[in-house]
Protein backbone atom coordinates (compact mmCIF):
# COMPACT_ATOMS: atom_id res chain seq x y z
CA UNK A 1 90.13 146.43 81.23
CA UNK A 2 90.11 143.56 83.93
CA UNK A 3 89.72 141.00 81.30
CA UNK A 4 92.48 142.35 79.32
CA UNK A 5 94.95 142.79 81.94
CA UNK A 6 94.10 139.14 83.06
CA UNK A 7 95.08 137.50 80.06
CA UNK A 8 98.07 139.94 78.65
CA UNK A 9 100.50 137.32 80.15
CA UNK A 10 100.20 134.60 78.00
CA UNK A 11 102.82 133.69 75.65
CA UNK A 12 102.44 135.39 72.10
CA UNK A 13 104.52 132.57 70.71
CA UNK A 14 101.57 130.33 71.08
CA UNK A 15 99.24 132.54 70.60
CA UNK A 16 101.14 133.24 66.71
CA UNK A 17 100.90 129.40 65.89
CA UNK A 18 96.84 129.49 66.43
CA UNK A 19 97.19 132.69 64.24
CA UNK A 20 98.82 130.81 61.63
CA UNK A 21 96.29 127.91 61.61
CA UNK A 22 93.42 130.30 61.84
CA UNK A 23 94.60 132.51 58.84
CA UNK A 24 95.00 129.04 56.54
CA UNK A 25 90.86 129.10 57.33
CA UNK A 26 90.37 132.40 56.55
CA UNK A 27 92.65 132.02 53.45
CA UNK A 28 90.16 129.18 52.08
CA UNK A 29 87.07 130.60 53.11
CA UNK A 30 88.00 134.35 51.31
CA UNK A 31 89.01 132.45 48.14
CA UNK A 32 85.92 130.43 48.40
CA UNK A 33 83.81 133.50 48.64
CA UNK A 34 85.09 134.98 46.08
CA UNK A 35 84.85 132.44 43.08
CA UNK A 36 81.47 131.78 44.76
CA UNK A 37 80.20 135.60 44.49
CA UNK A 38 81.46 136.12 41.58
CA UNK A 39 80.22 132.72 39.45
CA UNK A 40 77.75 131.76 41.31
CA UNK A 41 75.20 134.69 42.16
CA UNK A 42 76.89 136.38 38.91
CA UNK A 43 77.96 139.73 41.04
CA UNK A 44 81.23 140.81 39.25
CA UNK A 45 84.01 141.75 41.47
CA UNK A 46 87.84 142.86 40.94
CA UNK A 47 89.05 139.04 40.68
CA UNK A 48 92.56 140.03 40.08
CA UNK A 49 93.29 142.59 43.19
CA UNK A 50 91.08 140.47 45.77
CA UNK A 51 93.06 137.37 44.61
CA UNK A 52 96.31 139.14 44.66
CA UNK A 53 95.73 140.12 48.48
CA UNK A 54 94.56 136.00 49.06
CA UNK A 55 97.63 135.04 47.67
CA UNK A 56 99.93 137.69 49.26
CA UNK A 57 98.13 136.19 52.63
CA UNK A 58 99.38 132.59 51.56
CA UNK A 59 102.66 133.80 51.26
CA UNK A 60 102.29 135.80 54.70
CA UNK A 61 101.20 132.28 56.09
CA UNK A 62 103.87 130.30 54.84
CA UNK A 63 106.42 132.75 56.03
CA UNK A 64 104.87 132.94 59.53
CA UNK A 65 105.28 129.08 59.33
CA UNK A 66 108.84 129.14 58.26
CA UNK A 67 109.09 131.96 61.21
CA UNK A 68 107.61 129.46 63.49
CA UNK A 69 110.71 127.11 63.41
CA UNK A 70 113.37 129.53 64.31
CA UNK A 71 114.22 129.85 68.01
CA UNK A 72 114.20 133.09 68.99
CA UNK A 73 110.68 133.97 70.77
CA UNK A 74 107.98 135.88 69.33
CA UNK A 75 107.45 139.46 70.69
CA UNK A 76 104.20 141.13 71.18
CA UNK A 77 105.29 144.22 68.61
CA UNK A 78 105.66 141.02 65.94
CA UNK A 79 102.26 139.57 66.81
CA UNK A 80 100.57 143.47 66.26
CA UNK A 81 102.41 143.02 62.95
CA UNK A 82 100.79 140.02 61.96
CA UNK A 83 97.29 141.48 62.89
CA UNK A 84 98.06 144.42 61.58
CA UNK A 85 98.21 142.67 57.98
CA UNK A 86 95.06 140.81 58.53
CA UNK A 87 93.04 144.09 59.26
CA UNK A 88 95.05 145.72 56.07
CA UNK A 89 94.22 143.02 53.57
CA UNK A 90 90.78 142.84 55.33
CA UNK A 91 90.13 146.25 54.46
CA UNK A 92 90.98 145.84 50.82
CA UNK A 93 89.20 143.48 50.30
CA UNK A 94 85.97 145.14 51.84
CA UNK A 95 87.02 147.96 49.41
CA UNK A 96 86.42 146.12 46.39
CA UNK A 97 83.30 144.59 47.61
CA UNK A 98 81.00 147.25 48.74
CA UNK A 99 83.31 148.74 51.70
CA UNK A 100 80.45 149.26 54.46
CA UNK A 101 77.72 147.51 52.86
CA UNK A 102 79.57 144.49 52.62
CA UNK A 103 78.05 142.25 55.37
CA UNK A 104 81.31 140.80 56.38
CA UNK A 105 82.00 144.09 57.65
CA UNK A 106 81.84 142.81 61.37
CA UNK A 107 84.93 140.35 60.52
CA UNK A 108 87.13 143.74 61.98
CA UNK A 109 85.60 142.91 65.70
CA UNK A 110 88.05 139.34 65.43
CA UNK A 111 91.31 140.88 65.51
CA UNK A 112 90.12 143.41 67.73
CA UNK A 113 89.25 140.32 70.19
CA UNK A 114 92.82 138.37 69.52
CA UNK A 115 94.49 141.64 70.67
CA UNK A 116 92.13 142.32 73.62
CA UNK A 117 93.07 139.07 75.06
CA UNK A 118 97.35 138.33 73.96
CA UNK A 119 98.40 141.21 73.70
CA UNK A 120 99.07 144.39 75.96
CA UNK A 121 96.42 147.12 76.11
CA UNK A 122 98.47 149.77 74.11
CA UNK A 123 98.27 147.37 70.89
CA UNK A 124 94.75 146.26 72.08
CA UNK A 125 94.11 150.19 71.38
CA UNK A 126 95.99 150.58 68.90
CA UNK A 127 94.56 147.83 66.68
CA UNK A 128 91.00 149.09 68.00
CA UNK A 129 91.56 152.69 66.35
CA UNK A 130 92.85 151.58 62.95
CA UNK A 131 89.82 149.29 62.97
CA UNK A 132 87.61 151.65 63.92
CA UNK A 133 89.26 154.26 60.97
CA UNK A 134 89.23 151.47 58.44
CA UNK A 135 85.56 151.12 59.04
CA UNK A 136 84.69 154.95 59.03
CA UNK A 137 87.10 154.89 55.61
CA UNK A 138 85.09 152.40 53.69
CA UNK A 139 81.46 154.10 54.82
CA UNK A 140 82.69 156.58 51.99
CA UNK A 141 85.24 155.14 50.16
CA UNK A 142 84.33 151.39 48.03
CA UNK A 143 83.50 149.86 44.77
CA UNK A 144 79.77 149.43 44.95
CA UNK A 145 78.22 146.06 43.98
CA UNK A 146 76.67 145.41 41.14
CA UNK A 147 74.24 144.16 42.85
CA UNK A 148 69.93 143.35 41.93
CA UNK A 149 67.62 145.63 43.46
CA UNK A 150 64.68 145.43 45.42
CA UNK A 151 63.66 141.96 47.76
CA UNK A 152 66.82 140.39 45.56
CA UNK A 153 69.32 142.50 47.20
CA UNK A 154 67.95 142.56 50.63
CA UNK A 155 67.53 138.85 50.26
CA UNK A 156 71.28 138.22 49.61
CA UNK A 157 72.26 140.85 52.20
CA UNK A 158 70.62 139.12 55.06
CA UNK A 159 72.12 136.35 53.54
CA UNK A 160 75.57 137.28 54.21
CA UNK A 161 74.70 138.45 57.62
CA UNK A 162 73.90 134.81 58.57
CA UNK A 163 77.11 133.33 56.36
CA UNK A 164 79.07 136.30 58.82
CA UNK A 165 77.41 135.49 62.11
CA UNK A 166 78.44 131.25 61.25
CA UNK A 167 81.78 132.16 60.07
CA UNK A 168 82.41 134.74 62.79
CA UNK A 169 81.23 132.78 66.31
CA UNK A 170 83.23 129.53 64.90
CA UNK A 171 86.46 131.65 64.41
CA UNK A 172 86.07 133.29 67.74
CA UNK A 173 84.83 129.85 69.26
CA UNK A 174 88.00 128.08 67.87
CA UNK A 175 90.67 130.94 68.99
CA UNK A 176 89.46 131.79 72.38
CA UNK A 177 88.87 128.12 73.16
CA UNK A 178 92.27 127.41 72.15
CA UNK A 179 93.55 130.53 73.92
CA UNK A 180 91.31 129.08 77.35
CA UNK A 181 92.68 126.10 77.63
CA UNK A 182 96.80 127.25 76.94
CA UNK A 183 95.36 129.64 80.12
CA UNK A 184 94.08 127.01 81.89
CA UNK A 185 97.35 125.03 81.47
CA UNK A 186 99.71 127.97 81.69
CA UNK A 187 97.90 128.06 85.48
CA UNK A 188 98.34 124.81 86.40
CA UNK A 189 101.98 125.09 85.48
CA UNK A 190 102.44 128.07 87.31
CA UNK A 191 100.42 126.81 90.48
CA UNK A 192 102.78 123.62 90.48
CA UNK A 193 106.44 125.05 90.06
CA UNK A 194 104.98 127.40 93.25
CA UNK A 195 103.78 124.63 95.29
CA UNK A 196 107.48 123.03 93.59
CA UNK A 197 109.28 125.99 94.99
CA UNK A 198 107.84 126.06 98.43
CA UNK A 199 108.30 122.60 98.82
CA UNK A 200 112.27 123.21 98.20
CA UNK A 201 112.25 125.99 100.29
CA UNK A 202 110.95 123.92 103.17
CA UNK A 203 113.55 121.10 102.32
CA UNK A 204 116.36 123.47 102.49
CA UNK A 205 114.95 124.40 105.81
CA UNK A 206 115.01 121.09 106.84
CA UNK A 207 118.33 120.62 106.43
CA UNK A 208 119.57 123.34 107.85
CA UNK A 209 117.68 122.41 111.08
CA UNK A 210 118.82 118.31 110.33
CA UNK A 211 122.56 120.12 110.07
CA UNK A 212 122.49 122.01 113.41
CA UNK A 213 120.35 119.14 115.09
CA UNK A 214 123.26 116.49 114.07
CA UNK A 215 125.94 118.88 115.88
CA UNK A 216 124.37 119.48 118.75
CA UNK A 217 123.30 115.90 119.00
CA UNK A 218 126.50 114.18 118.77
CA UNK A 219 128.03 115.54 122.67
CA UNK A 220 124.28 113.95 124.45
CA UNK A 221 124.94 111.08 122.17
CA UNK A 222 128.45 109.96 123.39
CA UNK A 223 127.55 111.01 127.19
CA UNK A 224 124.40 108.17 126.70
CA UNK A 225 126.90 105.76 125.30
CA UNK A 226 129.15 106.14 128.27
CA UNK A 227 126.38 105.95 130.25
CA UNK A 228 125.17 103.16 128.90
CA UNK A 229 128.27 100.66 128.69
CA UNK A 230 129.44 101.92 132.66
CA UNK A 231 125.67 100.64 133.74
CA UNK A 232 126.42 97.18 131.76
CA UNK A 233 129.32 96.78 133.22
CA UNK A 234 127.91 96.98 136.80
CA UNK A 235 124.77 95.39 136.41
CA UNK A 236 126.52 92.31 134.13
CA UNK A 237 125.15 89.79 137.13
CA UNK A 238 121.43 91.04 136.27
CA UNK A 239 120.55 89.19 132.75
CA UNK A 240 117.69 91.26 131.68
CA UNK A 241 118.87 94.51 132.12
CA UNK A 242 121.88 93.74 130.89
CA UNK A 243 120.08 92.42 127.70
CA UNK A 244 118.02 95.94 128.25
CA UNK A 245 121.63 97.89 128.59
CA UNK A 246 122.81 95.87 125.29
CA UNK A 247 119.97 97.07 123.35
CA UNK A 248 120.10 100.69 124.55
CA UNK A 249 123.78 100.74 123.13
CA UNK A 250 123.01 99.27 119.95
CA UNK A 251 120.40 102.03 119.68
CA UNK A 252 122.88 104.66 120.83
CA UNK A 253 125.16 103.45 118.21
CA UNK A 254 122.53 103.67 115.27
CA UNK A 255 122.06 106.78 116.05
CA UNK A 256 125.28 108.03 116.07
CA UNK A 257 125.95 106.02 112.90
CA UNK A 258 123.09 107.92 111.37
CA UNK A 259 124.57 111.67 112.37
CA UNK A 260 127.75 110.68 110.98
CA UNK A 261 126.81 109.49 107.49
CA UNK A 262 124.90 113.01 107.50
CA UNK A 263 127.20 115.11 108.93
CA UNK A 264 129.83 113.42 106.29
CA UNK A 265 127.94 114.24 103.36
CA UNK A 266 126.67 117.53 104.45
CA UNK A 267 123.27 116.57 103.98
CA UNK A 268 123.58 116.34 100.59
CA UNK A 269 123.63 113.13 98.60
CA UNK A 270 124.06 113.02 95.09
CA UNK A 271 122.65 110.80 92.35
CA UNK A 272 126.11 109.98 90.96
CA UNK A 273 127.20 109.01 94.52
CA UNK A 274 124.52 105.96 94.04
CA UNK A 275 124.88 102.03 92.74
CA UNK A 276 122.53 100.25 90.61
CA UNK A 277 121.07 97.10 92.89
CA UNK A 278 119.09 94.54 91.97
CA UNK A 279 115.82 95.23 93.23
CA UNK A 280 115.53 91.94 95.26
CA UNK A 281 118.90 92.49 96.77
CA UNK A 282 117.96 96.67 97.25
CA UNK A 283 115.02 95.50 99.27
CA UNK A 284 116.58 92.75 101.33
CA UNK A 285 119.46 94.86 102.45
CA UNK A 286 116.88 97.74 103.27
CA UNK A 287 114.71 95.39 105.38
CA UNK A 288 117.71 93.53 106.76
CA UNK A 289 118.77 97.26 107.91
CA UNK A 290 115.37 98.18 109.42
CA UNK A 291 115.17 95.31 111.42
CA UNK A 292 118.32 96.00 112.97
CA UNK A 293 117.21 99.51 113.82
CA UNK A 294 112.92 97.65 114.82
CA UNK A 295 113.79 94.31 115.99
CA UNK A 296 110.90 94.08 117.52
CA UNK A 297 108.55 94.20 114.47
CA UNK A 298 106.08 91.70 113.51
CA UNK A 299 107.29 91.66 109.71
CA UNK A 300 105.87 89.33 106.83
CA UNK A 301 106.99 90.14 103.18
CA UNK A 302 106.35 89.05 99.89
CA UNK A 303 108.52 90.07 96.94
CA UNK A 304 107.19 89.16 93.32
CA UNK A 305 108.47 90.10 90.33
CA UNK A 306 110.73 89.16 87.28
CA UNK A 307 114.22 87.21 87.43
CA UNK A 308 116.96 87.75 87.05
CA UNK A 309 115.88 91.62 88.72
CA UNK A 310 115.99 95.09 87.12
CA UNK A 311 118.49 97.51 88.83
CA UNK A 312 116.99 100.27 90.89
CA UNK A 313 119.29 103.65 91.37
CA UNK A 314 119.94 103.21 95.18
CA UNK A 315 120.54 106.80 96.46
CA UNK A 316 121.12 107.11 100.17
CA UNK A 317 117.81 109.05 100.24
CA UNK A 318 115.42 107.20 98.38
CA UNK A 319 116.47 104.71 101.59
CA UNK A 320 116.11 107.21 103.91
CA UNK A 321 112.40 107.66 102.42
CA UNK A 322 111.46 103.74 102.59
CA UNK A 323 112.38 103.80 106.38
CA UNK A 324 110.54 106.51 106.65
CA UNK A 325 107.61 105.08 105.45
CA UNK A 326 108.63 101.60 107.23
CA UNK A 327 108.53 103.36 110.88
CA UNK A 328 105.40 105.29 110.10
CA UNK A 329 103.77 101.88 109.65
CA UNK A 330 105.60 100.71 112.64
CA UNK A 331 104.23 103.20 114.90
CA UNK A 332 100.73 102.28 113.69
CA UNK A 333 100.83 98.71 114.43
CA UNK A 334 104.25 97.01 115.46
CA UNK A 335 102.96 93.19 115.47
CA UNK A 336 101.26 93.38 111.98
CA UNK A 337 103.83 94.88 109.14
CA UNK A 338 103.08 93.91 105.70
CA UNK A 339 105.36 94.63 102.93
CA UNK A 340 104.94 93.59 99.25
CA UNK A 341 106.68 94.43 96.28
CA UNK A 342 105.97 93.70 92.36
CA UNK A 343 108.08 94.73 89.66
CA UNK A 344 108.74 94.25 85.74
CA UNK A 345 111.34 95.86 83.71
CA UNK A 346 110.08 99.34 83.96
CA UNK A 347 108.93 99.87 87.34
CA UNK A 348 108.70 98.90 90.78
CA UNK A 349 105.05 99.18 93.26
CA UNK A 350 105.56 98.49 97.41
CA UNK A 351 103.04 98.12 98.96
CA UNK A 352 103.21 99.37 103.01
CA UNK A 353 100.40 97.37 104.85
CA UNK A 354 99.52 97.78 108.49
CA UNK A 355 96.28 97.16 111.18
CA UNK A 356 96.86 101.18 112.33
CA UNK A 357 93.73 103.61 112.61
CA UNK A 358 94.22 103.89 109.10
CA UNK A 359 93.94 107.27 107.33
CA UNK A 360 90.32 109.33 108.01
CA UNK A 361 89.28 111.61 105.00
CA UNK A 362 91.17 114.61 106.32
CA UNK A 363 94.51 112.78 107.01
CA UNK A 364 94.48 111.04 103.24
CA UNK A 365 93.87 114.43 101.66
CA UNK A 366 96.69 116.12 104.23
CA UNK A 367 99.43 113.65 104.25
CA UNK A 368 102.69 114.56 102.82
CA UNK A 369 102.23 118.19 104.00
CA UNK A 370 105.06 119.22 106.37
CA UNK A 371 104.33 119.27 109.75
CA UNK A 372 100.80 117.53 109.71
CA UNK A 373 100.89 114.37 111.90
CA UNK A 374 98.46 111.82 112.81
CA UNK A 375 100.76 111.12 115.85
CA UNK A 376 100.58 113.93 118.07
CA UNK A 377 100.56 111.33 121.32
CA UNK A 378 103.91 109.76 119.68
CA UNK A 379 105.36 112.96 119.59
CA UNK A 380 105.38 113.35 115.99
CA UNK A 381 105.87 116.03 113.78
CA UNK A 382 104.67 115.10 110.27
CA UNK A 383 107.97 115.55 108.57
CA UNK A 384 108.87 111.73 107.72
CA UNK A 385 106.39 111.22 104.82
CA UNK A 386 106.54 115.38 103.83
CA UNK A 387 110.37 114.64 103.31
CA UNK A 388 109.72 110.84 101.86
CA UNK A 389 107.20 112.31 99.39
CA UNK A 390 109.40 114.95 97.94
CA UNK A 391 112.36 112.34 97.38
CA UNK A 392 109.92 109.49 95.79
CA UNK A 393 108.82 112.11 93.58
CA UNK A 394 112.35 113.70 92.90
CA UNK A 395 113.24 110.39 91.62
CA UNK A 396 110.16 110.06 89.49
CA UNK A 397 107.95 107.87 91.83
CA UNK A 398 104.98 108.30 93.33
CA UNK A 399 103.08 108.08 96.73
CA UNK A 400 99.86 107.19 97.27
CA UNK A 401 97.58 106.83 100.95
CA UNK A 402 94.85 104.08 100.55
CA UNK A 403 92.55 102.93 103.30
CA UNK A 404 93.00 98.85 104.41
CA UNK A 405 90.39 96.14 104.04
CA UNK A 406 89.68 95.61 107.29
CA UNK A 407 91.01 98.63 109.01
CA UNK A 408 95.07 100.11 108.91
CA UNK A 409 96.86 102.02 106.23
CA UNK A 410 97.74 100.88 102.87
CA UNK A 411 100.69 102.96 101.33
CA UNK A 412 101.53 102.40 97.66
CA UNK A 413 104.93 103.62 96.57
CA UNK A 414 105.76 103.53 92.38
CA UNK A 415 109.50 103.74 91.19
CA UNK A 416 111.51 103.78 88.30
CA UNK A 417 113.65 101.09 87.10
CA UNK A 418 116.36 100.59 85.02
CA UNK A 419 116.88 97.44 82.39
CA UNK A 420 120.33 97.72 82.67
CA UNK A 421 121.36 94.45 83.54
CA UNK A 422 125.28 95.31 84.35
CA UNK A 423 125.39 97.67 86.98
């Protein structure tokens, strides 16, 4: 009852289109048998009634197929249906081939098995009882083969036993392999629009705290600036920490440029809010930015691609993400930043080299999960690349942590681009 209950979920509507192609089979092997009995070992049957029920079965089959193209979903009372018919013309046919004796008789456990597994266990028992009665019907009620007697007879029974046993384990073989993996993929499917679904959750989280942090921030942030220009003013005669004072307010100010482009938008920026940049120019301006924000940084870069440049969709966030991903390698190793781009018409890879400890097995399996950090000392809290991984791949990019030749962190970032050449 476990094993049925498991499986009861899965959608009928695949589930009808395996029942379709399995019937064409069993269509093509029942006429085979048939003209095969009947000319070839010379046992006369009822030709006209068995074919009759093959060809009402083609018809079934070509209506199921028709029935497959409409839009409206198949229901599990409309999948009993179909197996219902099966076991029916099953039955008749076993009726005018020796009922019971027939050694095909064992063909009544398939459809019992397709309902165990798609369908609820009411129809599972349902289908198992008129089985069951069809059986116990044609132990008394059949057209008896003319059949040879003696060694002959046994011979060809035992015969059909083994044609049965082939025909039977490849049938069940092909459905509930079929029916496996559409589990198996069903899963995965399920297991990522959870992990999808917690991941937003956390996001919207985020924001909310990234809301009420920007608020409360902006009061500290204007006493600092204060703060900072009064002390300029009265050290001005002390060059260095003056130049110290000057850098604190440009600091000051970037951050208070950053609250207010998020507390304008609400948090929320939208694709159609963003302009299509050549990627050359994207990347320039996003550097150019950084190292207004990291002048300090050691910085080579190397941008290859083709020219004139594809246009990449520059959302504020996917920028957001890049710095992100800029200051992580930063905070590894702040005299040895590497970053390298390649593109062609379709897509973009940057590459994010530093001389850091690198990633350890642990961290490259963890990384991108909120709230794991490899920089507790720093003070961090493992929510730059969480949030920079869920906007690459919103955007349909991709993230990956590699180890360094020679020790650091290699991050490869994949994008999108667009041919468009008029933005």
């Amino acid at each position: 009852m476990t094993f049925i209950n498991r499986f009861r979920t899965v959608p009928v509507a695949g589930m009808l289109r395996r029942l379709f192609v399995l019937r064409m089979y069993a269509i093509a092997g029942q006429a085979l048998a048939i003209t095969g009995v009947n000319f070839g070992l010379d046992i006369r049957l009822p030709l006209l009634p068995m074919l009759m029920v093959v060809v009402l079965l083609a018809l079934l089959n070509l209506a199921t197929w028709v029935r497959l193209a409409q839009p409206w979903p198949v229901t599990a009372m409309e999948f009993f249906a179909q197996l219902l018919v099966d076991v029916t013309a099953l039955t008749v046919l076993l009726f005018y081939s020796g009922g019971s004796t027939n050694p095909f008789v064992s063909l009544y456990l398939l459809p019992i098995i397709i309902a165990a597994i798609t369908l609820p266990v009411l129809y599972a028992w349902a289908l198992t009882a008129i089985c069951v009665a069809a059986y116990s019907f044609l132990m008394f009620f059949y057209l008896p083969l003319d059949m040879p007697h003696g060694a002959a007879a046994f011979a060809l029974h035992v015969a059909g036993m083994w044609l049965n046993f082939i025909a039977s384990a490849v049938l069940i073989a092909f459905f509930i392999g079929r029916m496996a993996a559409s589990i198996r993929s069903r899963e995965r499917e399920l297991a990522e629009a959870r992990e999808t679904g917690l991941r937003n959750e956390q996001i919207v989280a985020l924001g909310s705290l990234a809301a009420g942090a920007a608020h409360e921030l902006s009061t500290p942030l204007a006493t600092m600036a204060v703060v900072a220009g009064e002390m300029q003013y009265e050290h001005g005669g002390n060059p260095a920490l003056a130049a110290n004072l000057h850098i604190l307010r440009n600091q000051v100010a970037a951050c208070k440029a950053i609250l207010t482009r998020l507390t304008a938008t609400g948090g929320a920026c939208r694709a159609e809010d963003a302009r299509l940049l050549a990627v050359d120019i994207y990347l320039d301006e996003l550097v150019a930015q950084w190292q207004l924000m990291r002048p300090t940084i050691g910085l080579q870069t190397r941008w290859e691609g083709t020219r004139p440049a594809p246009f990449i969709l520059a959302e504020a966030t996917l920028g957001q993400a890049l710095l992100s991903l800029f200051n992580n390698a930063a905070d590894a190793a702040p005299f040895a930043v590497e970053l390298g781009a390649r593109w062609d018409s379709q897509a973009l890879t940057l590459d994010i080299l530093d001389r850091g400890q690198g990633f350890n097995h642990e961290a490259a399996a963890r990384a991108g999960e909120v709230f794991f950090t490899t920089k507790q000392e720093q003070g961090g809290f493992g929510l730059g690349l969480f949030l920079a991984n869920a906007t690459i791949e919103r955007l349909g990019g991709s993230v990956r942590m590699l180890p360094r030749e020679g020790g650091g962190a290699h991050i490869v970032v994949s994008l999108p681009l667009h041919e468009t050449r008029t933005p």
